[in-house]
C-alpha atoms as a PDB file:
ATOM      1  CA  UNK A   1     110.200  65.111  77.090  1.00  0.00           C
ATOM      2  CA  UNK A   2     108.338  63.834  80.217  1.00  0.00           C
ATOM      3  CA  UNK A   3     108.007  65.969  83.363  1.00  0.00           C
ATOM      4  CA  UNK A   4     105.886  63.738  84.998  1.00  0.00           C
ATOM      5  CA  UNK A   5     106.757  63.135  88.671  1.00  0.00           C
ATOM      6  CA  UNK A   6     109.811  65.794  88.500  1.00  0.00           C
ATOM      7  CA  UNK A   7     109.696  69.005  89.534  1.00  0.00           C
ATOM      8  CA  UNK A   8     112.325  71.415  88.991  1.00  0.00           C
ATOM      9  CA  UNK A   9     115.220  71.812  91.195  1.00  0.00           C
ATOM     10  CA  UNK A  10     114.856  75.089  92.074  1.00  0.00           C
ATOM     11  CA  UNK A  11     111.718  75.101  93.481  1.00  0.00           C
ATOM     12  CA  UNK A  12     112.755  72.672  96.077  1.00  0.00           C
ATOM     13  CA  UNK A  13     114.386  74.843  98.623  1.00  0.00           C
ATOM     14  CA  UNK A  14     115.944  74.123 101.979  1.00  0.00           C
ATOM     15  CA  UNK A  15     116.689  77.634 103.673  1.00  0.00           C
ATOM     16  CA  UNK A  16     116.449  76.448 107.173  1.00  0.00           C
ATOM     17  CA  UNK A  17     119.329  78.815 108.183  1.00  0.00           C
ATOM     18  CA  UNK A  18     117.654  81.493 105.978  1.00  0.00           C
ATOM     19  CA  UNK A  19     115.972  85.101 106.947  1.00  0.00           C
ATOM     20  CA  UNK A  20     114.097  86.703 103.931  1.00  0.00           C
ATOM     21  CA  UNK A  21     111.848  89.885 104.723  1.00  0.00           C
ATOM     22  CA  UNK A  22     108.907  90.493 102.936  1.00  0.00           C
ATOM     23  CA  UNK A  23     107.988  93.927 102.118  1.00  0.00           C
ATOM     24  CA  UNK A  24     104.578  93.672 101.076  1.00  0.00           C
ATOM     25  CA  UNK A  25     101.158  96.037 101.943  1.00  0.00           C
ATOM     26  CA  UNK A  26      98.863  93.774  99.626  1.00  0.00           C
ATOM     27  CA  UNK A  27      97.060  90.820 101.636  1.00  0.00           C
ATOM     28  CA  UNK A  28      97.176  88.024  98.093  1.00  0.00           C
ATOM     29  CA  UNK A  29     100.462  89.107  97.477  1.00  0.00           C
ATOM     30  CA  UNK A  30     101.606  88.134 101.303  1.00  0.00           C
ATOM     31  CA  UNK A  31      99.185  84.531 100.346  1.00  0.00           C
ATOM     32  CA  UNK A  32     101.627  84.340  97.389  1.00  0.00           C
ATOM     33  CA  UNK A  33     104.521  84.874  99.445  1.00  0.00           C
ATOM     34  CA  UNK A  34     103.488  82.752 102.251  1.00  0.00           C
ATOM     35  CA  UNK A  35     102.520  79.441 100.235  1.00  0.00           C
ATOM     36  CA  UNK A  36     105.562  79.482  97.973  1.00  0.00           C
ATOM     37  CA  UNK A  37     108.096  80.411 100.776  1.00  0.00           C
ATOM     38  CA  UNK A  38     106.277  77.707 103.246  1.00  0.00           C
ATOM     39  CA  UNK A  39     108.430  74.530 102.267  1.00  0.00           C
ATOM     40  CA  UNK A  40     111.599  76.391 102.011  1.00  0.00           C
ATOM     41  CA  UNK A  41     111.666  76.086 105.462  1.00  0.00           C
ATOM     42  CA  UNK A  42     113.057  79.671 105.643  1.00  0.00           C
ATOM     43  CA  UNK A  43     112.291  82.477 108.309  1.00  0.00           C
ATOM     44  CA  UNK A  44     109.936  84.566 106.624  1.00  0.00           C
ATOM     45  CA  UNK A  45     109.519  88.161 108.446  1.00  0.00           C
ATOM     46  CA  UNK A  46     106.859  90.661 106.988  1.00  0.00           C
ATOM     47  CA  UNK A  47     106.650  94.289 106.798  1.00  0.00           C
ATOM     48  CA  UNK A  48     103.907  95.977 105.197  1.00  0.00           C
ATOM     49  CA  UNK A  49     105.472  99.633 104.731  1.00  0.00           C
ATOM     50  CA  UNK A  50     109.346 101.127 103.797  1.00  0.00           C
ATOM     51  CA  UNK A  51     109.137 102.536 107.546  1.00  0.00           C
ATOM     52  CA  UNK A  52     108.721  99.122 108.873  1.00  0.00           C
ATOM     53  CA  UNK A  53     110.906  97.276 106.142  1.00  0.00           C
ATOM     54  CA  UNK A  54     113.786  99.420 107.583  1.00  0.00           C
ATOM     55  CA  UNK A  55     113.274  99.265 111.671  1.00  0.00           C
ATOM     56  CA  UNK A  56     112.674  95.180 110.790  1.00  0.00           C
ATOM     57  CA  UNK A  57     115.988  95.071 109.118  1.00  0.00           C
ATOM     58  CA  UNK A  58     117.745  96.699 112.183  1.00  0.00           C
ATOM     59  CA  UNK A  59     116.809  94.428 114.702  1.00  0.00           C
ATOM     60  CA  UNK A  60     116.817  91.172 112.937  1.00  0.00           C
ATOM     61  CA  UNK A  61     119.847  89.055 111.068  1.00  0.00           C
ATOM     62  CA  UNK A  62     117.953  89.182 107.771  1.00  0.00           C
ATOM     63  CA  UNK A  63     119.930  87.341 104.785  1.00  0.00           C
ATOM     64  CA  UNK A  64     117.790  88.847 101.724  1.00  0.00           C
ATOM     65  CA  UNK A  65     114.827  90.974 100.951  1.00  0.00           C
ATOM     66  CA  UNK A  66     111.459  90.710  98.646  1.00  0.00           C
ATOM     67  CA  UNK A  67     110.619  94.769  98.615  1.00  0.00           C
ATOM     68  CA  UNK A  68     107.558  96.081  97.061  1.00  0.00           C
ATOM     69  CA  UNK A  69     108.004  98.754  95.658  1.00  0.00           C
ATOM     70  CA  UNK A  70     104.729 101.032  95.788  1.00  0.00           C
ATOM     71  CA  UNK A  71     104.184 101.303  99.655  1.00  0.00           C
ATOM     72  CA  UNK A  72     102.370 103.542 101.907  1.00  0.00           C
ATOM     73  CA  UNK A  73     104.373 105.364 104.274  1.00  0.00           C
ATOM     74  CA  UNK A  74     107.798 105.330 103.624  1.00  0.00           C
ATOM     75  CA  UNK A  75     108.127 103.655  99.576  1.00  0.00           C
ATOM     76  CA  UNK A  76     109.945 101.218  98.290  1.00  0.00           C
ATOM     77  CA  UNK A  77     112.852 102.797  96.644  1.00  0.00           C
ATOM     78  CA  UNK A  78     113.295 104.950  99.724  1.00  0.00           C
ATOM     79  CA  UNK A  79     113.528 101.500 102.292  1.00  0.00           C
ATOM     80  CA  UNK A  80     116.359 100.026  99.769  1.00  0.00           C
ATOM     81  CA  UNK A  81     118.093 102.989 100.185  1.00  0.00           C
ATOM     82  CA  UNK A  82     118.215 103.153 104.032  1.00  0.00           C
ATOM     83  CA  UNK A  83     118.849  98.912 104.178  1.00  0.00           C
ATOM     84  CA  UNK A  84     121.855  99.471 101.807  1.00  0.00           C
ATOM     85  CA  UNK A  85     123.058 102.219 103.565  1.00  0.00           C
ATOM     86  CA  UNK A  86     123.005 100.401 106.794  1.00  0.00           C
ATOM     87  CA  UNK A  87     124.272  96.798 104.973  1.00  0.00           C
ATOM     88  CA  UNK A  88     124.998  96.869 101.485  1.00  0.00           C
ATOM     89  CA  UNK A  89     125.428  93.694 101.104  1.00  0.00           C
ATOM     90  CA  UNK A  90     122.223  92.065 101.846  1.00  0.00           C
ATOM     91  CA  UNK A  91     120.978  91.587  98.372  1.00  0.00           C
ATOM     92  CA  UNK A  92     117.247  93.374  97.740  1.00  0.00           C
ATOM     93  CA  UNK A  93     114.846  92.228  95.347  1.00  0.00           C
ATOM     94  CA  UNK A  94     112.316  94.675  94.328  1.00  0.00           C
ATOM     95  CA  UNK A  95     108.867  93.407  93.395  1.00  0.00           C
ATOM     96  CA  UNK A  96     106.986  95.477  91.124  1.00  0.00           C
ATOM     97  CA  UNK A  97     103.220  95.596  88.860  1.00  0.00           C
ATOM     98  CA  UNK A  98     105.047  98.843  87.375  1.00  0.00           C
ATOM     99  CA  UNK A  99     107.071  97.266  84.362  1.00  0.00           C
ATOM    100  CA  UNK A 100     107.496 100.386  82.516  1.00  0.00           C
ATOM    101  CA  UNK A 101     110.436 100.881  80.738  1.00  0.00           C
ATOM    102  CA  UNK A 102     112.921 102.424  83.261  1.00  0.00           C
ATOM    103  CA  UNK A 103     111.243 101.242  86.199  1.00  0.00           C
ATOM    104  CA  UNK A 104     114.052  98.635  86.336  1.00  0.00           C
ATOM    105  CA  UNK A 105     117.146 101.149  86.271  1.00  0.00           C
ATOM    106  CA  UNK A 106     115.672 102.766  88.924  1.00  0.00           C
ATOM    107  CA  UNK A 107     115.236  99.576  90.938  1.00  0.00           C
ATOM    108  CA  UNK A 108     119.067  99.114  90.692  1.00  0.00           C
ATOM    109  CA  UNK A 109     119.362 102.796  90.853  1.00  0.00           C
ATOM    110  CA  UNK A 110     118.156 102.726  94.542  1.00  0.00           C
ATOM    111  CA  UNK A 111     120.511  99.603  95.313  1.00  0.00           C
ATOM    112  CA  UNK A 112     118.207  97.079  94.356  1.00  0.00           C
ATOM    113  CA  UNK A 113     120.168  93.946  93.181  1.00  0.00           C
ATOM    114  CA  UNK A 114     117.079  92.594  90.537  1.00  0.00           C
ATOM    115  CA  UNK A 115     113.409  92.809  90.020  1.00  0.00           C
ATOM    116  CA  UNK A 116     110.486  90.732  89.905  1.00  0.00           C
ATOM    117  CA  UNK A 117     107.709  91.973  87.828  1.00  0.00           C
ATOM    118  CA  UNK A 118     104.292  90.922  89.070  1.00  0.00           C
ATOM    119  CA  UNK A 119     102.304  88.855  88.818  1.00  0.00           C
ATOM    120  CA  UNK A 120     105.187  87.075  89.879  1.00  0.00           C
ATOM    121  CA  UNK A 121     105.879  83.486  88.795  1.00  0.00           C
ATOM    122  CA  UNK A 122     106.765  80.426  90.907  1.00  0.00           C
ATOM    123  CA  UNK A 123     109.535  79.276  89.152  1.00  0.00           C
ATOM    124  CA  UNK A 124     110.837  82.763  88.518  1.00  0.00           C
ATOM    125  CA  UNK A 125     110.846  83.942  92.211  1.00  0.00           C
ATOM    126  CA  UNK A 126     112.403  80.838  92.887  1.00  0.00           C
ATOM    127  CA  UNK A 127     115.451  80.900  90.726  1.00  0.00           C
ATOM    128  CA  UNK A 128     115.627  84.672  91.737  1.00  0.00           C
ATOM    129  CA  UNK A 129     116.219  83.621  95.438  1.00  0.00           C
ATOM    130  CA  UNK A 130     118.301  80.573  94.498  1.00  0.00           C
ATOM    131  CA  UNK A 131     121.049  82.596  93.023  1.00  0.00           C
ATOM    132  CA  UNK A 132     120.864  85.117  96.448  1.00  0.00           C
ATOM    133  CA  UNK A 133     120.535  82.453  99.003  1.00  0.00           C
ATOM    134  CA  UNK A 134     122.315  79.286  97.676  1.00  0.00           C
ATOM    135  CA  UNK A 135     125.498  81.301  96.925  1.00  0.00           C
END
């Protein structure tokens, strides 16, 4: 099968309308974030601690959120918890170099909706917004 000169569909995005905050403390992770989120048009917000994630997520219309997980200040787990408590709705995706086993179940556990393990793919953290944002 040929894939020359297609790309897949999901990793052409058009989230004009779209807020997504970016939790993230690590400066090549926020490259990552930056370059693959770029074309998608989207409103891309950073925080780089929980503390931060959660005063961001007050004052802005935010419509999903990438969330490290191991953060100074104020950690991940403890941000999802305060952004679901103030809109549980908002779907959070937790973004993680911990894949031990159980590290997922307590991603959901703290209201996460799924979870990227890093290093995080393209197309994965593409389809993984795709099924937030395009629904």
């Amino acid at each position: 099968m040929s894939t020359s000169g297609t790309v897949n569909s999901s990793l052409v995005q058009e989230w004009g309308e779209k807020v997504i905050l970016v939790v993230e403390d690590v400066d090549t992770n926020k490259i990552f974030f930056d370059a693959a989120l770029r074309k998608t048009k989207a409103t891309i917000l950073w925080a780089k601690d929980g503390q931060e994630a959660v005063e961001m997520f007050k004052s802005n219309r935010i419509d999903l959120v990438l969330m490290d997980l191991q953060l100074p200040i104020m950690d991940g787990y403890a941000a999802t918890r305060e952004i679901k408590a103030i809109n549980d709705t908002i779907p959070v995706i937790a973004q993680t170099a911990h894949v031990m086993s159980g590290e997922r179940e307590k991603c959901l556990e703290a209201g996460c909706d799924d979870y990227l393990a890093k290093p995080i793919r393209l197309q994965i953290l593409m389809d993984t917004l795709s099924k937030y944002l395009n629904s």
